[in-house]
C-alpha atoms as a PDB file:
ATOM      1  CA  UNK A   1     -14.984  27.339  -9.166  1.00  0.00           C
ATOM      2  CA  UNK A   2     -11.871  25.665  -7.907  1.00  0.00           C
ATOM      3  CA  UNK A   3     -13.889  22.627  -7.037  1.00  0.00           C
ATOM      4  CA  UNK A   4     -14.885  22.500 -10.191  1.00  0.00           C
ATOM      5  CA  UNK A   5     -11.700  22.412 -11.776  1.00  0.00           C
ATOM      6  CA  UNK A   6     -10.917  19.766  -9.261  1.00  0.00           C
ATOM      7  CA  UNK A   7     -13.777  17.372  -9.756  1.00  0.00           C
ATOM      8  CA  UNK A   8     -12.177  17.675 -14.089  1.00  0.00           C
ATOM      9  CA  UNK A   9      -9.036  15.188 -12.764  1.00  0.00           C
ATOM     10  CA  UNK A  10     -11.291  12.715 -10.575  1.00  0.00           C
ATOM     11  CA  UNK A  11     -12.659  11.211 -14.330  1.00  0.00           C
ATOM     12  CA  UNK A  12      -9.122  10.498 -15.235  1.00  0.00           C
ATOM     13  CA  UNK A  13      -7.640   9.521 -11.805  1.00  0.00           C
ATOM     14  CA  UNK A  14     -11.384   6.889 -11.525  1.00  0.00           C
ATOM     15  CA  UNK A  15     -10.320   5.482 -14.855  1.00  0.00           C
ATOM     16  CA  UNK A  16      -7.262   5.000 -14.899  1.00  0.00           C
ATOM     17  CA  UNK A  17      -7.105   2.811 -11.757  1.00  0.00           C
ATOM     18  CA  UNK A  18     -10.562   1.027 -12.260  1.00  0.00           C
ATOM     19  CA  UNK A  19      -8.930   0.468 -16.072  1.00  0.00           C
ATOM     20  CA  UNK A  20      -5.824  -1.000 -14.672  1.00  0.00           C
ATOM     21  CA  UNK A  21      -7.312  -3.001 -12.335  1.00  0.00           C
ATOM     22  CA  UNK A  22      -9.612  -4.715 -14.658  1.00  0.00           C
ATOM     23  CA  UNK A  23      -6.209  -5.353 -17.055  1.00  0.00           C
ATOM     24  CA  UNK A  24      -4.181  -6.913 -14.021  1.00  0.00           C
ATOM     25  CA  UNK A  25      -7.072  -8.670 -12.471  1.00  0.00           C
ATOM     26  CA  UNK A  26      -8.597 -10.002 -15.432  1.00  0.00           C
ATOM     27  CA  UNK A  27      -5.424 -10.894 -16.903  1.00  0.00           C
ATOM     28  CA  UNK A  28      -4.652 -13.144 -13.752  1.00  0.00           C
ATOM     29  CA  UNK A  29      -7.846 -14.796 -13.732  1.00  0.00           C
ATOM     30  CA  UNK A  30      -7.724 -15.674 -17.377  1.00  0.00           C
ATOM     31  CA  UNK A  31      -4.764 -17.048 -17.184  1.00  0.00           C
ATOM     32  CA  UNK A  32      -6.270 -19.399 -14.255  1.00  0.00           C
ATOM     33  CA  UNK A  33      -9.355 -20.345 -15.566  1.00  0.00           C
ATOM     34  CA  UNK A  34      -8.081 -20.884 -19.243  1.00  0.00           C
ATOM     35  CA  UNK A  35      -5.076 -23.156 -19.689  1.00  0.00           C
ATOM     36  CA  UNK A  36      -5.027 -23.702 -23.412  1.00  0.00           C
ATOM     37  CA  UNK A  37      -3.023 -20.562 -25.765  1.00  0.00           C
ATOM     38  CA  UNK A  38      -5.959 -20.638 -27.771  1.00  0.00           C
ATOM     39  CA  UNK A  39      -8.889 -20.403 -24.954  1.00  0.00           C
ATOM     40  CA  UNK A  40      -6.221 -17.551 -23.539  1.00  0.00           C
ATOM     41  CA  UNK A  41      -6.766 -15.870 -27.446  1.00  0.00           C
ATOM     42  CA  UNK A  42     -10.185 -16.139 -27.349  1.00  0.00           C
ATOM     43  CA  UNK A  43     -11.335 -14.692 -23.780  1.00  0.00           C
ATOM     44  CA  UNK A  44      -8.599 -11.377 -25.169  1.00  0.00           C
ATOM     45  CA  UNK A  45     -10.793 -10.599 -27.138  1.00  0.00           C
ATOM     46  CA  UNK A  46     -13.626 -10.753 -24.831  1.00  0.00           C
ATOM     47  CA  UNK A  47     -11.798  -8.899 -22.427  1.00  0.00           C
ATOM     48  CA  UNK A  48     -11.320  -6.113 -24.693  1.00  0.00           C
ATOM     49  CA  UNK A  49     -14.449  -5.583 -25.530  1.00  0.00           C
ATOM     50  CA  UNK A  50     -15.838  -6.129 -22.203  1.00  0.00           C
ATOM     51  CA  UNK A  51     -13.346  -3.562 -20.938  1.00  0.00           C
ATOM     52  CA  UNK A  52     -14.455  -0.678 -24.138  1.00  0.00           C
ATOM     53  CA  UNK A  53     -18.406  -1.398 -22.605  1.00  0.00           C
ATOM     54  CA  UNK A  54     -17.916  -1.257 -19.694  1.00  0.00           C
ATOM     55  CA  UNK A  55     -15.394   1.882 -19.954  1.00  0.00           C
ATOM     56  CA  UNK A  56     -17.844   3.631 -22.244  1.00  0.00           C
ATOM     57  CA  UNK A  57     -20.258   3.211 -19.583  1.00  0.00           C
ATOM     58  CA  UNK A  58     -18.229   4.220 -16.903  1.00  0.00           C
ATOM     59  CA  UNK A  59     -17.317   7.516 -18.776  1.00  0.00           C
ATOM     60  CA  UNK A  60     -20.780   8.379 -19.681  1.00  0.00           C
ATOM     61  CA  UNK A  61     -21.521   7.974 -15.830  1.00  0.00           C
ATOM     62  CA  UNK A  62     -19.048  10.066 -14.331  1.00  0.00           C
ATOM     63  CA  UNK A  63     -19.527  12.590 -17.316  1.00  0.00           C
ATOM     64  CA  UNK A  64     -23.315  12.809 -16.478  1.00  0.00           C
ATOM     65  CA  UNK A  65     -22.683  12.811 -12.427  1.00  0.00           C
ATOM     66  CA  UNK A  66     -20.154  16.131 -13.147  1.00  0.00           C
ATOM     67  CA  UNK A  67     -22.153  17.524 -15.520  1.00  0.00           C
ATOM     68  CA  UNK A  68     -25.223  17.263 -13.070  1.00  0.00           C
ATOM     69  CA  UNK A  69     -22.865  19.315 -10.595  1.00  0.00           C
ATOM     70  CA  UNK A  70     -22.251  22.160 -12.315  1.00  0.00           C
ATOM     71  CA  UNK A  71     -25.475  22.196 -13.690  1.00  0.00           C
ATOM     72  CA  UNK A  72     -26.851  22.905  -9.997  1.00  0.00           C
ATOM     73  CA  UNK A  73     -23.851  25.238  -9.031  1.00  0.00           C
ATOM     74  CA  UNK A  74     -25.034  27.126 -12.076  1.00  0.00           C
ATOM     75  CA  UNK A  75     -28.564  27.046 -11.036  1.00  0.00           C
ATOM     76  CA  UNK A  76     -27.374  28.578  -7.322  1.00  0.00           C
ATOM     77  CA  UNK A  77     -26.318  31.869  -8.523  1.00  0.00           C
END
C-alpha cells in the first residue's frame, strides 16, 4: 500500500521536470534558431501547443502505467 501511495507523487515529480525542461530548452533554442520578434511569436505558439500534446500524452502514459500497477497488486490478493 505504501508503494502505492508513493508511485501517486512520481506523475507530478516526472512532469514537472520533463515540463520545465521543455520550457527552458525550447525557449533557448527558439531564441537561436529564430532571430526575427515575429518568427519568435509564431514558434510560441507552436511551442505551446506542442508542449499541451505532448503533456496530454505524457499524462495519459504514466496514468495508464500506474493504473496497470495497481490493477495487478489488486489481482495478487
Amino acid at each position: 500500500m505504501k508503494k502505492d501511495l508513493r508511485a501517486i507523487y512520481y506523475i507530478p515529480v516526472i512532469y514537472f521536470v520533463i515540463g520545465s525542461l521543455w520550457i527552458l530548452l525550447s525557449d533557448q533554442l527558439a531564441l537561436v534558431l529564430f532571430p526575427s520578434i515575429m518568427q519568435i511569436s509564431r514558434i510560441q505558439t507552436y511551442k505551446g501547443l506542442g508542449y499541451v500534446a505532448l503533456s496530454s500524452l505524457l499524462l495519459l502514459l504514466l496514468i495508464y502505467l500506474y493504473s496497470r500497477n495497481v490493477e495487478r497488486n489488486r489481482l495478487r490478493l
